[in-house]
C-alpha atoms as a PDB file:
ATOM      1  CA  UNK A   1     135.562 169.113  86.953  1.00  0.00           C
ATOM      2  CA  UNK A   2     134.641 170.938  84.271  1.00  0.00           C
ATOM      3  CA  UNK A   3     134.785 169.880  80.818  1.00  0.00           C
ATOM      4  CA  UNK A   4     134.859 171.241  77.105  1.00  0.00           C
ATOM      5  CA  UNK A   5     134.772 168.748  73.820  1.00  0.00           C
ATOM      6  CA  UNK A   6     136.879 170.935  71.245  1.00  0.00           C
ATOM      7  CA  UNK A   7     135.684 170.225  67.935  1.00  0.00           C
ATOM      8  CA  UNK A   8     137.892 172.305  66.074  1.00  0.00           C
ATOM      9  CA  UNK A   9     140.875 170.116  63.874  1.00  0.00           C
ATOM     10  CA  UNK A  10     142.643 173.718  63.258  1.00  0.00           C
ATOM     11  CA  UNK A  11     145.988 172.806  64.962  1.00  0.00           C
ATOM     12  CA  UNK A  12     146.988 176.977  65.595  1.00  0.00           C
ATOM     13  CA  UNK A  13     143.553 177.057  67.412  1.00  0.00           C
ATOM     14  CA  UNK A  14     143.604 174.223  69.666  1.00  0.00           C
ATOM     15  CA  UNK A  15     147.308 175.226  71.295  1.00  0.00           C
ATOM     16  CA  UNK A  16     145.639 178.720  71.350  1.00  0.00           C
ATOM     17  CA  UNK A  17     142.518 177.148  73.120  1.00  0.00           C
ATOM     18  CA  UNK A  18     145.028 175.896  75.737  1.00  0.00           C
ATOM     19  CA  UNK A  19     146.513 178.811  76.656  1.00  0.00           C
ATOM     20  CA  UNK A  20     142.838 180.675  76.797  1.00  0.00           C
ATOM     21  CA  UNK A  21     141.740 177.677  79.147  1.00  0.00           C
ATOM     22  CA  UNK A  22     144.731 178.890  81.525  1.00  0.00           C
ATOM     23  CA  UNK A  23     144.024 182.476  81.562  1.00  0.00           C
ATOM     24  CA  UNK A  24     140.517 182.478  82.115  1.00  0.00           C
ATOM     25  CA  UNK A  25     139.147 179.124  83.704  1.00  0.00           C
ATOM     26  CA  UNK A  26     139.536 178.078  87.596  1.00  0.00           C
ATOM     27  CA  UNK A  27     139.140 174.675  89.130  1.00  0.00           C
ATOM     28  CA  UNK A  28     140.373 171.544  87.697  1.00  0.00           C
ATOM     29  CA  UNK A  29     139.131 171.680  83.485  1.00  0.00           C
ATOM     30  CA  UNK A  30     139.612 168.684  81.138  1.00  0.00           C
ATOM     31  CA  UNK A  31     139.653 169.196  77.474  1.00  0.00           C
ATOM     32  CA  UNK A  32     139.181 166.569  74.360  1.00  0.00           C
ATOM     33  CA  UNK A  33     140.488 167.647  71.025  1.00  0.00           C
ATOM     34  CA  UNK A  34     142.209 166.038  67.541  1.00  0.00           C
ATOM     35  CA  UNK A  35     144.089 168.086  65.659  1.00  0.00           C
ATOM     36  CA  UNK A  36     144.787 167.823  61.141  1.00  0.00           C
ATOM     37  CA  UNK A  37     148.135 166.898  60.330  1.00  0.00           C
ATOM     38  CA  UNK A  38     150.953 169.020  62.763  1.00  0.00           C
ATOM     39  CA  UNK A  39     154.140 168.752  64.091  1.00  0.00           C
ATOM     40  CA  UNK A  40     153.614 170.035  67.762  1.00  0.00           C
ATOM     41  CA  UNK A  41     157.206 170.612  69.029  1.00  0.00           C
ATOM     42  CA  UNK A  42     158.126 171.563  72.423  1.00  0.00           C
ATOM     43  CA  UNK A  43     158.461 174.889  74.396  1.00  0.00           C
ATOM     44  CA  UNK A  44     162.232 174.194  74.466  1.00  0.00           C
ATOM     45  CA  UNK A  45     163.137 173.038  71.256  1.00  0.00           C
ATOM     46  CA  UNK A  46     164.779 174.648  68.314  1.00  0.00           C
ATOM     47  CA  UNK A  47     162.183 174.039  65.691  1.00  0.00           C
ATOM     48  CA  UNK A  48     164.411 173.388  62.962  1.00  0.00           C
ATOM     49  CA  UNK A  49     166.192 170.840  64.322  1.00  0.00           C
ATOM     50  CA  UNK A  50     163.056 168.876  64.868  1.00  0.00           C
ATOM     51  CA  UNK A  51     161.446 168.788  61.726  1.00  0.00           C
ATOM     52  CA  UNK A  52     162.142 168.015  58.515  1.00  0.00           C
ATOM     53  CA  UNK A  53     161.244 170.722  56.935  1.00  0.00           C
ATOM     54  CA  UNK A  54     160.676 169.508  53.193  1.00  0.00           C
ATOM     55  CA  UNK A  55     158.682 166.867  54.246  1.00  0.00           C
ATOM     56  CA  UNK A  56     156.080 168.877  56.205  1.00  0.00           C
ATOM     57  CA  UNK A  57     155.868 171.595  53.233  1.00  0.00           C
ATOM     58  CA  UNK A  58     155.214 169.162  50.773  1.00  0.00           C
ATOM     59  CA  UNK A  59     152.881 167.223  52.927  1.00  0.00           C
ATOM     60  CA  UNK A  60     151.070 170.785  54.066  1.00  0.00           C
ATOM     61  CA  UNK A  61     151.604 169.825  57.893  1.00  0.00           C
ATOM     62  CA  UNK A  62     151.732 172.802  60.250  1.00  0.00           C
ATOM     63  CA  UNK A  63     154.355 173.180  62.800  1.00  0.00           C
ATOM     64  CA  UNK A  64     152.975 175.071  66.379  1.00  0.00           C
ATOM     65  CA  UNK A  65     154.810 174.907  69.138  1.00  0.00           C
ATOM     66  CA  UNK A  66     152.691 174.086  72.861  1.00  0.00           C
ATOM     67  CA  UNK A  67     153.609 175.844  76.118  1.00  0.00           C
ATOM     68  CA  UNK A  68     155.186 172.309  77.828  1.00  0.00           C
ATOM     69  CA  UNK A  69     158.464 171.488  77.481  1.00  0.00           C
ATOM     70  CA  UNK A  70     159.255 167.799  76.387  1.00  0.00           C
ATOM     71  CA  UNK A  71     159.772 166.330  72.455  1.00  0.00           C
ATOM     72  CA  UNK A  72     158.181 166.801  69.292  1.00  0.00           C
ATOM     73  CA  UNK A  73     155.051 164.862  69.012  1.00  0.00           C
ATOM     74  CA  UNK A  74     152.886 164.044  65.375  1.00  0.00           C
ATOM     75  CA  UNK A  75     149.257 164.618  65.177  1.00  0.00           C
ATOM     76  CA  UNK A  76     146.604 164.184  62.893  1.00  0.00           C
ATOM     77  CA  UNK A  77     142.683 163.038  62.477  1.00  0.00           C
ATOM     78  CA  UNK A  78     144.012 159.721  63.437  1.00  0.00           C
ATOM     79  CA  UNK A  79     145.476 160.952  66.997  1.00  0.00           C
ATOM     80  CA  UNK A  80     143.098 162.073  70.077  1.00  0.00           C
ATOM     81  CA  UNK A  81     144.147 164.548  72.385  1.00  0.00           C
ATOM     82  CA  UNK A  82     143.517 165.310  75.927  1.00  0.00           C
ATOM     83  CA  UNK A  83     144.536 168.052  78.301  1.00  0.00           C
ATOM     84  CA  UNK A  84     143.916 168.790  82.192  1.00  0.00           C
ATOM     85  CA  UNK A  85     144.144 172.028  83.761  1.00  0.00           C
ATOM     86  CA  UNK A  86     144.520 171.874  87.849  1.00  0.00           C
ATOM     87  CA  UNK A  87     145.112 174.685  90.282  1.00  0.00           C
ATOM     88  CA  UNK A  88     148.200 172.065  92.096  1.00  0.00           C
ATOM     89  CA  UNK A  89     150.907 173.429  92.960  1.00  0.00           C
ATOM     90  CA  UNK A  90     153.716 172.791  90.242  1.00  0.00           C
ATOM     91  CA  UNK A  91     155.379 170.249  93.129  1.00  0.00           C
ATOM     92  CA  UNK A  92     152.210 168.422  91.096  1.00  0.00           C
ATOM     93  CA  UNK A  93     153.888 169.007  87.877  1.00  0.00           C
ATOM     94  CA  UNK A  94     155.566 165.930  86.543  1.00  0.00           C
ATOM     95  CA  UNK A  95     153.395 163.895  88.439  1.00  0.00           C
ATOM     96  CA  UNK A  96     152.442 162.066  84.901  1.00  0.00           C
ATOM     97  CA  UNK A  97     150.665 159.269  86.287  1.00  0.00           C
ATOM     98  CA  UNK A  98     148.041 161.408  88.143  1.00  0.00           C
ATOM     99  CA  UNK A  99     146.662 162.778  84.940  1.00  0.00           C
ATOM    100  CA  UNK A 100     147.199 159.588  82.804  1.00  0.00           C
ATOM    101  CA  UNK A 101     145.006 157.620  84.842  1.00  0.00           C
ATOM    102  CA  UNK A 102     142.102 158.154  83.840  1.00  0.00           C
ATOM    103  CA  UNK A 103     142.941 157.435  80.429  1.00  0.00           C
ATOM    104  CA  UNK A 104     144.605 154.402  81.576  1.00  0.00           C
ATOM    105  CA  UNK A 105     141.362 153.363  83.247  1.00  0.00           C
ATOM    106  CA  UNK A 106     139.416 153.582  80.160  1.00  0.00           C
ATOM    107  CA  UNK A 107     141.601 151.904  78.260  1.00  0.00           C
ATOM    108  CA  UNK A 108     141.762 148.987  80.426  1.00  0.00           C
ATOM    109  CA  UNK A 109     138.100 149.037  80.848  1.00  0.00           C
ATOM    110  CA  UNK A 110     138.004 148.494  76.919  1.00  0.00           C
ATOM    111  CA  UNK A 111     140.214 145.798  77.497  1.00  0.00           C
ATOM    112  CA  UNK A 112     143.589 147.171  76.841  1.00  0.00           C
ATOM    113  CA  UNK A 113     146.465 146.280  78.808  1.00  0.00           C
ATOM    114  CA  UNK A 114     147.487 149.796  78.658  1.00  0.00           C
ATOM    115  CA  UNK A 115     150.600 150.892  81.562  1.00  0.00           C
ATOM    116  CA  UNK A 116     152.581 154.431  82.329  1.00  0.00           C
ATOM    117  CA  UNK A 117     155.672 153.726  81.405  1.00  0.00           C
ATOM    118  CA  UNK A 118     158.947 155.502  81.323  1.00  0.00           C
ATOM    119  CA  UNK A 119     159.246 159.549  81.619  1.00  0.00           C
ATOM    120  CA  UNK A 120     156.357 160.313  80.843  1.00  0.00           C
ATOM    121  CA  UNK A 121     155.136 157.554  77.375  1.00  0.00           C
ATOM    122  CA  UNK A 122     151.648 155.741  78.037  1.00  0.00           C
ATOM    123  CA  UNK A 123     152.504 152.192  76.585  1.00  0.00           C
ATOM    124  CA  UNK A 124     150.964 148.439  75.361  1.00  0.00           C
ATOM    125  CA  UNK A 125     153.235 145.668  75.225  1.00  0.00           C
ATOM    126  CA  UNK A 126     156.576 147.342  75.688  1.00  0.00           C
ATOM    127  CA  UNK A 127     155.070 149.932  72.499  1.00  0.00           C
ATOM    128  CA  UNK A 128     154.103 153.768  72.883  1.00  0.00           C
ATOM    129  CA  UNK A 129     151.256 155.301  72.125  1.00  0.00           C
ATOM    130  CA  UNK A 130     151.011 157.846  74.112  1.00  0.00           C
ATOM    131  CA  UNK A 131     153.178 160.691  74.964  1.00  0.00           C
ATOM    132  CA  UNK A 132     152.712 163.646  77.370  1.00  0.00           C
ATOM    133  CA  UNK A 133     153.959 166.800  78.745  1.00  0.00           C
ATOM    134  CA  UNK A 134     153.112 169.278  81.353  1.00  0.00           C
ATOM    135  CA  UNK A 135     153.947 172.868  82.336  1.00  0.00           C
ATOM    136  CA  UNK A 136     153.120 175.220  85.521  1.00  0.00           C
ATOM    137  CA  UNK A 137     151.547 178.453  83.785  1.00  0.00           C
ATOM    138  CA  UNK A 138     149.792 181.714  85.242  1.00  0.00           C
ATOM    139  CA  UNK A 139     149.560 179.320  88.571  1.00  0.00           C
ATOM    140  CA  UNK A 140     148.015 176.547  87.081  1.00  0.00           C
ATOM    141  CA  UNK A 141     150.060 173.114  86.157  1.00  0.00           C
ATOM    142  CA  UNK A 142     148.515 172.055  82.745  1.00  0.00           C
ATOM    143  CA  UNK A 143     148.902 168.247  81.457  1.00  0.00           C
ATOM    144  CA  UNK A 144     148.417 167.059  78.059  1.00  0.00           C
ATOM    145  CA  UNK A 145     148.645 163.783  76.371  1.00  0.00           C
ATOM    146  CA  UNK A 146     148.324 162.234  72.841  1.00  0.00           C
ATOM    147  CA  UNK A 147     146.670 158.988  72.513  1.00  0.00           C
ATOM    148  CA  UNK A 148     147.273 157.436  68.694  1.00  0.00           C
ATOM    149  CA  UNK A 149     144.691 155.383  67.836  1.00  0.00           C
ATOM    150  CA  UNK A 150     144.609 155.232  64.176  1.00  0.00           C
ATOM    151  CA  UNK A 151     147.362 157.994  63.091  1.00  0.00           C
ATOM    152  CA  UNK A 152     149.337 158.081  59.857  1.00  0.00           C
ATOM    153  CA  UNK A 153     153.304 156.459  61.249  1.00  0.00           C
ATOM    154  CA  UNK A 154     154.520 157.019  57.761  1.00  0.00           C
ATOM    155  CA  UNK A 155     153.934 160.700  58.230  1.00  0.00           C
ATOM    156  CA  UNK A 156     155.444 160.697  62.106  1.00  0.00           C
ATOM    157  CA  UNK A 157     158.600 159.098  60.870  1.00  0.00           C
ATOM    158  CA  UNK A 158     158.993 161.508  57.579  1.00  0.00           C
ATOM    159  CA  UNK A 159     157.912 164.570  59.855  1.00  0.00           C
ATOM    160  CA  UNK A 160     159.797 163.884  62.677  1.00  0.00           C
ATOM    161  CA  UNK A 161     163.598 164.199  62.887  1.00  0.00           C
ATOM    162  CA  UNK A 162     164.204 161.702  66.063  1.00  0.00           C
ATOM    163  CA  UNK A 163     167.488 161.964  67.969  1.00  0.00           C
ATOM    164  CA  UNK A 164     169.568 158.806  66.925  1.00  0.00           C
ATOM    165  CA  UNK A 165     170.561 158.568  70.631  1.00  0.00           C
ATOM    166  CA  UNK A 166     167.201 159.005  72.070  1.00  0.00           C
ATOM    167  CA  UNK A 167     166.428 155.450  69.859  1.00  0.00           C
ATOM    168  CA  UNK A 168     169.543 153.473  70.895  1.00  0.00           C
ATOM    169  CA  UNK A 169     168.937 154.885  74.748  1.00  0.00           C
ATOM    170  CA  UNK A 170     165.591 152.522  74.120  1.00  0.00           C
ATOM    171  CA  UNK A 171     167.046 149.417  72.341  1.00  0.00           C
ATOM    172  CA  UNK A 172     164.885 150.598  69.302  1.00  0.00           C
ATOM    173  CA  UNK A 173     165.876 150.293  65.508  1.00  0.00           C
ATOM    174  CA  UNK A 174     162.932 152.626  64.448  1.00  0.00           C
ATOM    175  CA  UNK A 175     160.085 154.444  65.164  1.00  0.00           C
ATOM    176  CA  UNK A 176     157.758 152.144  63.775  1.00  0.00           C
ATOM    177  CA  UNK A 177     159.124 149.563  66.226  1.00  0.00           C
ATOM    178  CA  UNK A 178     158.632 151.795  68.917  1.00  0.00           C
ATOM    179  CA  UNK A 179     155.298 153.082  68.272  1.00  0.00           C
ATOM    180  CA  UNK A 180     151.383 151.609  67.917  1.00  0.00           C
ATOM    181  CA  UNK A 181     147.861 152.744  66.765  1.00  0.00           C
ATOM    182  CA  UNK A 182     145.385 151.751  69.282  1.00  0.00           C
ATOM    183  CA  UNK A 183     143.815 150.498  66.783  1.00  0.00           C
ATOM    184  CA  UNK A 184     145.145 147.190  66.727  1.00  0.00           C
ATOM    185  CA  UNK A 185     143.181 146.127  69.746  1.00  0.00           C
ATOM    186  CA  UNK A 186     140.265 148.179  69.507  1.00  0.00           C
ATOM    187  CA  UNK A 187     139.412 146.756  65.597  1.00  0.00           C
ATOM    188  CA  UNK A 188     135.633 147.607  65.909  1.00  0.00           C
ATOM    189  CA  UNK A 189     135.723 151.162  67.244  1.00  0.00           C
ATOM    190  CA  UNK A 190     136.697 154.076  65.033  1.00  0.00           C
ATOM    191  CA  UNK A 191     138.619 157.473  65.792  1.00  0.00           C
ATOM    192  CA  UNK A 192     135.238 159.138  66.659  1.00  0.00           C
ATOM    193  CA  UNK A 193     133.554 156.435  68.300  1.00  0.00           C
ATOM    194  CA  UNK A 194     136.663 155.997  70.688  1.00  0.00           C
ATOM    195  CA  UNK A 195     136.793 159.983  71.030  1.00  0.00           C
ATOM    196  CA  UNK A 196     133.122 159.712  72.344  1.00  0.00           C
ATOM    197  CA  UNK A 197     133.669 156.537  74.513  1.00  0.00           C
ATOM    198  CA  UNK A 198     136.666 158.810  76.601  1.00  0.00           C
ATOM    199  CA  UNK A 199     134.132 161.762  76.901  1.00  0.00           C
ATOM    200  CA  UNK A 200     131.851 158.945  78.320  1.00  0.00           C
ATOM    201  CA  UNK A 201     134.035 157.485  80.574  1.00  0.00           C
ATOM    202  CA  UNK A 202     136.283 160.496  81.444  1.00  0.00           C
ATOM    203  CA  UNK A 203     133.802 163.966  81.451  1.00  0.00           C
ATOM    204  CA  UNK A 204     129.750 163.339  81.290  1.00  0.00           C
ATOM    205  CA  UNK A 205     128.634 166.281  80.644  1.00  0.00           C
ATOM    206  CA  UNK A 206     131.098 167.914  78.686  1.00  0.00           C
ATOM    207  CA  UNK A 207     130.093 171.051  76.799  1.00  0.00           C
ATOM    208  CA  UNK A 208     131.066 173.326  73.744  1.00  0.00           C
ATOM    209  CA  UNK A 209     132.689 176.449  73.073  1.00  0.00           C
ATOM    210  CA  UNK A 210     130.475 179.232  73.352  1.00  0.00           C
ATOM    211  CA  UNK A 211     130.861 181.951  70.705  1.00  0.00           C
ATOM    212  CA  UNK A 212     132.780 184.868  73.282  1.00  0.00           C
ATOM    213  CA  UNK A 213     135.537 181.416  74.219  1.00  0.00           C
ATOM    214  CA  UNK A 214     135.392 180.845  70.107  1.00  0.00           C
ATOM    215  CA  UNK A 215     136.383 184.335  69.814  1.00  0.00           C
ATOM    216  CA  UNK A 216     138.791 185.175  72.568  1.00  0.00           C
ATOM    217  CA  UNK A 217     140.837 181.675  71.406  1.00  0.00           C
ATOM    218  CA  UNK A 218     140.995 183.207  68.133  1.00  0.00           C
ATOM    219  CA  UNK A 219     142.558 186.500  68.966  1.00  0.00           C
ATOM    220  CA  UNK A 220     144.887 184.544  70.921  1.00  0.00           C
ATOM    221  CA  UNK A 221     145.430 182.148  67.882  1.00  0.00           C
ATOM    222  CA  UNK A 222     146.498 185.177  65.590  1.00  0.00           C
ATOM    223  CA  UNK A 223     148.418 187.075  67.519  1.00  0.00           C
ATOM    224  CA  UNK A 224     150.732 184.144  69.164  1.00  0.00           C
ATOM    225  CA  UNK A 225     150.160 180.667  67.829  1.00  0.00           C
ATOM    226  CA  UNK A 226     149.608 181.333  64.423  1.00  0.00           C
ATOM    227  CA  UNK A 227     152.585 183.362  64.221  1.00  0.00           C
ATOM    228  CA  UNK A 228     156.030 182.969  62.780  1.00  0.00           C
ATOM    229  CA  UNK A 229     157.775 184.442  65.553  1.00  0.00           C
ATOM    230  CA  UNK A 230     156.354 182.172  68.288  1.00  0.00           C
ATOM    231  CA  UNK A 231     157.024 178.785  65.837  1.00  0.00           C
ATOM    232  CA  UNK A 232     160.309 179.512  64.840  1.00  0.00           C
ATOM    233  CA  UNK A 233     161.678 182.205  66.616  1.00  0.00           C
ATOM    234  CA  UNK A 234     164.398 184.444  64.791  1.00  0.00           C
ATOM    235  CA  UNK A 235     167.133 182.002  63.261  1.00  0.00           C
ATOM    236  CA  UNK A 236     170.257 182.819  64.918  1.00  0.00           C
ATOM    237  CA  UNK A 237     173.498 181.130  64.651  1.00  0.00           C
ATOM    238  CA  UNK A 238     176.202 180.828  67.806  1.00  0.00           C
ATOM    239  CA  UNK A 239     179.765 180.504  67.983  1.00  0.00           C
ATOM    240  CA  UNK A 240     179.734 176.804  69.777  1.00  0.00           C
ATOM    241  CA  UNK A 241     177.286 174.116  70.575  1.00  0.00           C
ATOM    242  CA  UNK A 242     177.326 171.314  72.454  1.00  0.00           C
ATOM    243  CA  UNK A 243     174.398 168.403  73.040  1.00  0.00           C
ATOM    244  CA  UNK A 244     173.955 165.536  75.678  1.00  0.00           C
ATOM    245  CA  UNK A 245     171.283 163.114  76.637  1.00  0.00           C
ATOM    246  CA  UNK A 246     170.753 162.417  79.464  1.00  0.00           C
ATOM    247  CA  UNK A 247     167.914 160.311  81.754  1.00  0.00           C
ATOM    248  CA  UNK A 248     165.910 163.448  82.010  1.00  0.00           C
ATOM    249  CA  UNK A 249     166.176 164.554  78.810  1.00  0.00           C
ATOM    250  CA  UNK A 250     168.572 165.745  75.760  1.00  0.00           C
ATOM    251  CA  UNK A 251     169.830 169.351  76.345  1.00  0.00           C
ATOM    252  CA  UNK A 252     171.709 171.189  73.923  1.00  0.00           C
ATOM    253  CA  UNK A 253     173.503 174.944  74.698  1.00  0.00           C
ATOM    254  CA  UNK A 254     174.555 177.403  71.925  1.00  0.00           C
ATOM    255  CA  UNK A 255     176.480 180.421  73.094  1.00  0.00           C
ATOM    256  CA  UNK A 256     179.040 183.300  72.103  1.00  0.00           C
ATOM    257  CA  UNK A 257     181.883 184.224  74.135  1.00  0.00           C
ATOM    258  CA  UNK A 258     183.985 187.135  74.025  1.00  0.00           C
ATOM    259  CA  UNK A 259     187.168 187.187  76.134  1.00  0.00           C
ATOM    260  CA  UNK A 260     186.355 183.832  77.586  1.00  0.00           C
ATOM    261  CA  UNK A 261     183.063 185.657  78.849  1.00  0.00           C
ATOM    262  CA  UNK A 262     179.771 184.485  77.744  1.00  0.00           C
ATOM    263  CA  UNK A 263     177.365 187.304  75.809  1.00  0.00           C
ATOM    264  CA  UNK A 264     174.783 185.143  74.518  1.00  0.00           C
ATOM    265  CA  UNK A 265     173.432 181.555  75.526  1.00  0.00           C
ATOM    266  CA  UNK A 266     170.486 179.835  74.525  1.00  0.00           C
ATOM    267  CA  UNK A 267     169.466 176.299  75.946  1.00  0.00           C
ATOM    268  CA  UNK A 268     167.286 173.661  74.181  1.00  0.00           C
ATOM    269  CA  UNK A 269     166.193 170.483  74.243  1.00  0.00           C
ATOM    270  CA  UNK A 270     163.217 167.831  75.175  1.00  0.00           C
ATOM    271  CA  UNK A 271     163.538 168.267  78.831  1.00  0.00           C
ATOM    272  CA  UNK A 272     160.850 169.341  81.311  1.00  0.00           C
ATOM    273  CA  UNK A 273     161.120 172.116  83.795  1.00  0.00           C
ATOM    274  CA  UNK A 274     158.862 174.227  86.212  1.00  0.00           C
ATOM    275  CA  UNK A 275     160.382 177.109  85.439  1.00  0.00           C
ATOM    276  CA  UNK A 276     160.861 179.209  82.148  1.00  0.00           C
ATOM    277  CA  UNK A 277     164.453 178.573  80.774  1.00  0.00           C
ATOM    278  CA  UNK A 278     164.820 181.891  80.308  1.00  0.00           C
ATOM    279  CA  UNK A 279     166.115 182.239  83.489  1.00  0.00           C
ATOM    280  CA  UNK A 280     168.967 180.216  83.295  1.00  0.00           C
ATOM    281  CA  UNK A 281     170.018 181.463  80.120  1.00  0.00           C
ATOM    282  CA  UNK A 282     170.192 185.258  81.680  1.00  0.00           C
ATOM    283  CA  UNK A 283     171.841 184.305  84.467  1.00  0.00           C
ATOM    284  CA  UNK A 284     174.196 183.011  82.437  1.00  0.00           C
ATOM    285  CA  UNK A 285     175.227 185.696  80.418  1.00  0.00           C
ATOM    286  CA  UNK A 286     177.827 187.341  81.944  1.00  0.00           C
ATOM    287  CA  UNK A 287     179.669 184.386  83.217  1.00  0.00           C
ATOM    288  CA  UNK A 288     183.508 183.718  82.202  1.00  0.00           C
ATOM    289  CA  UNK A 289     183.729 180.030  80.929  1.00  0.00           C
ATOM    290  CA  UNK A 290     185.500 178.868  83.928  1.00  0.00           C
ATOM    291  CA  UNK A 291     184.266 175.493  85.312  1.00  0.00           C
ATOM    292  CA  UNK A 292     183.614 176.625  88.781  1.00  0.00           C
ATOM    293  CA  UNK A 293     181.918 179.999  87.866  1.00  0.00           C
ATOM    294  CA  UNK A 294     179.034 177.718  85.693  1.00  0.00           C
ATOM    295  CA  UNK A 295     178.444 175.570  87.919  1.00  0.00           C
ATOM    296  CA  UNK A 296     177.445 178.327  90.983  1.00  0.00           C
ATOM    297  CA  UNK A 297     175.373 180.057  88.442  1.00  0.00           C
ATOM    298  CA  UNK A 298     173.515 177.364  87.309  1.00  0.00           C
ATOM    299  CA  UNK A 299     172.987 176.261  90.819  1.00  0.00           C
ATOM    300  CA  UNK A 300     169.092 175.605  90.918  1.00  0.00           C
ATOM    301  CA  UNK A 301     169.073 174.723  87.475  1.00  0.00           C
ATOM    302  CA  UNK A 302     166.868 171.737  87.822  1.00  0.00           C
ATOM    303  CA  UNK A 303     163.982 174.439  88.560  1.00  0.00           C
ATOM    304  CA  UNK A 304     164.064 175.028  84.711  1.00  0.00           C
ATOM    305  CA  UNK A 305     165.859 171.784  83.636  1.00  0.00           C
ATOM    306  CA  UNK A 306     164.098 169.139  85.833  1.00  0.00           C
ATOM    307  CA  UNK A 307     166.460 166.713  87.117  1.00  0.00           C
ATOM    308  CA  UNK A 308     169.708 168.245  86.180  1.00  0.00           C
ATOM    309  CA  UNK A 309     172.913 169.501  88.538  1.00  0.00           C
ATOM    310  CA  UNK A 310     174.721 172.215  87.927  1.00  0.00           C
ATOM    311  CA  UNK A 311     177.997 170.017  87.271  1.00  0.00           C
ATOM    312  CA  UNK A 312     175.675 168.357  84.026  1.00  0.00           C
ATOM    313  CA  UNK A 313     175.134 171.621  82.848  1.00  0.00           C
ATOM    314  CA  UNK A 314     178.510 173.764  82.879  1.00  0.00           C
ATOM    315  CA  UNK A 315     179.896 170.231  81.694  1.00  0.00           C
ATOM    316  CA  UNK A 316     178.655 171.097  77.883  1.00  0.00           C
ATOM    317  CA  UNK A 317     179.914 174.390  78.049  1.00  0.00           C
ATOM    318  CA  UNK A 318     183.308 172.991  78.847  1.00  0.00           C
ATOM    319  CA  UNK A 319     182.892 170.443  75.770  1.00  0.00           C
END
């Protein structure tokens, strides 16, 4: 395995150093990283609905949104990051607990009874810390994780805009109920001491940047992560709208019709999927809004929508 420790806190680079890892590295690569204060939202989600968008103006918190599908997720100089890169197949992909392992290992090592829990949530008694996503890009699966050890919840609940149901689906009241700093068992390690203790333990012989990587991640970093179009996306507003949750996720479609045939449909939400969304959305269009019609084109929808049936899906357009 090869290994990088990412030094950089810029939150635009570090997505961007991702990506770069995926274009240009083979074999299986493992990556350490923290990011300053962000808001790193999901490949699928609507960014405005996430966010609250006073809150992280005032509070100078950037917004970048990663190449995995799943939920919005806080970090900041409090929150450690890892990613793995691995040339499995994406039958790998949401194989969470492959990839979380190792950090569970460690943990437990340090004597925290740390557990995979749920979708895809790393958890200590019954509370998250953890949460992780993973995508199948340019033939590679990728895998990343966020590990709060001594992160700011104040700022995750006034960033974050969490989905009412997605809190009473858990039996939670809040999200400071539902989340913890690692802190609280680890009282004599700090941030940095516990980011070099999971180098230790996880990648021995890790190495830097060099200045062509520092470069090309850059490039990458202005032209696509840094960039308004990528985090946002071009406001647009749709004639209906309709949002479930469900076990594998909360999915939410927006989409014009004309005629009783549909001209534009996009599809959001948390969810995880091996394939872009994209696809489902195109093959879509075209499609009268007739029950039996949606559900043959959005047979094989659980490629991009992992875990849904067609019947789920043509069900909110009939809402």
């Amino acid at each position: 395995m090869k290994a990088y420790i990412n030094n950089s806190i810029d939150p635009y680079f570090n997505l961007a150093a991702e990506q770069y890892l995926l274009d240009t590295e083979d074999g299986l690569i493992f990556m350490l990283w923290r990011n300053d204060k962000a808001v790193i939202i999901g490949r699928n989600q609507n960014a405005y609905a996430e966010i609250d968008r006073a809150y992280v103006k005032e509070h100078n918190i950037a917004v970048v949104r990663r190449l995995t599908g799943g939920g919005a997720v806080f970090h900041d100089l409090g929150n450690v990051n890892f990613t793995f890169i691995s040339p499995k197949s994406d039958s790998d992909l949401l194989d969470f607990s492959h990839f979380c392992a190792p950090v569970v290992k460690a943990l437990q090592k340090l004597g925290v009874p740390a557990e995979l829990s749920g979708r895809n949530d790393m958890t200590v008694d019954g509370r998250k810390f953890s949460g992780n996503a993973a995508c199948v890009y340019n033939g590679k699966s990728m895998h990343h994780g966020t590990l709060l050890f001594s992160a700011d919840i104040s700022d995750v609940e006034g960033a974050l805009r969490v989905d009412p149901e997605k809190m009473q689906s858990k039996g939670i009241k809040s999200v400071r109920s539902r989340v913890c700093n690692l802190k609280e068992y680890l009282p004599d390690l700090d941030v940095t001491g516990f980011f070099d203790y999971l180098i230790k333990e996880i990648a021995p012989g890790a190495s830097y940047f060099s200045e062509e990587q520092i470069k090309g991640i850059n490039k990458l970093k202005d032209e696509k992560y840094g960039s308004w179009e990528w985090n946002y996306g071009v406001s647009k507003q749709y004639a209906k709208t309709a949002k479930k949750r469900y076990p594998f996720g909360t999915v939410e479609v927006s989409y014009t019709a004309e005629n009783g045939i549909l001209t534009e449909v996009k599809i959001s939400g948390d969810y995880f999927g091996r394939l872009p969304t994209k696809e489902l959305e195109e093959r879509l269009v075209g499609i009268r809004l007739s029950y039996g019609e949606l559900c043959a084109a959005c047979s094989g929808a659980d490629g991009c929508i992992s875990g849904s049936t067609p019947d789920q899906i043509a069900d909110l357009f009939m809402q």
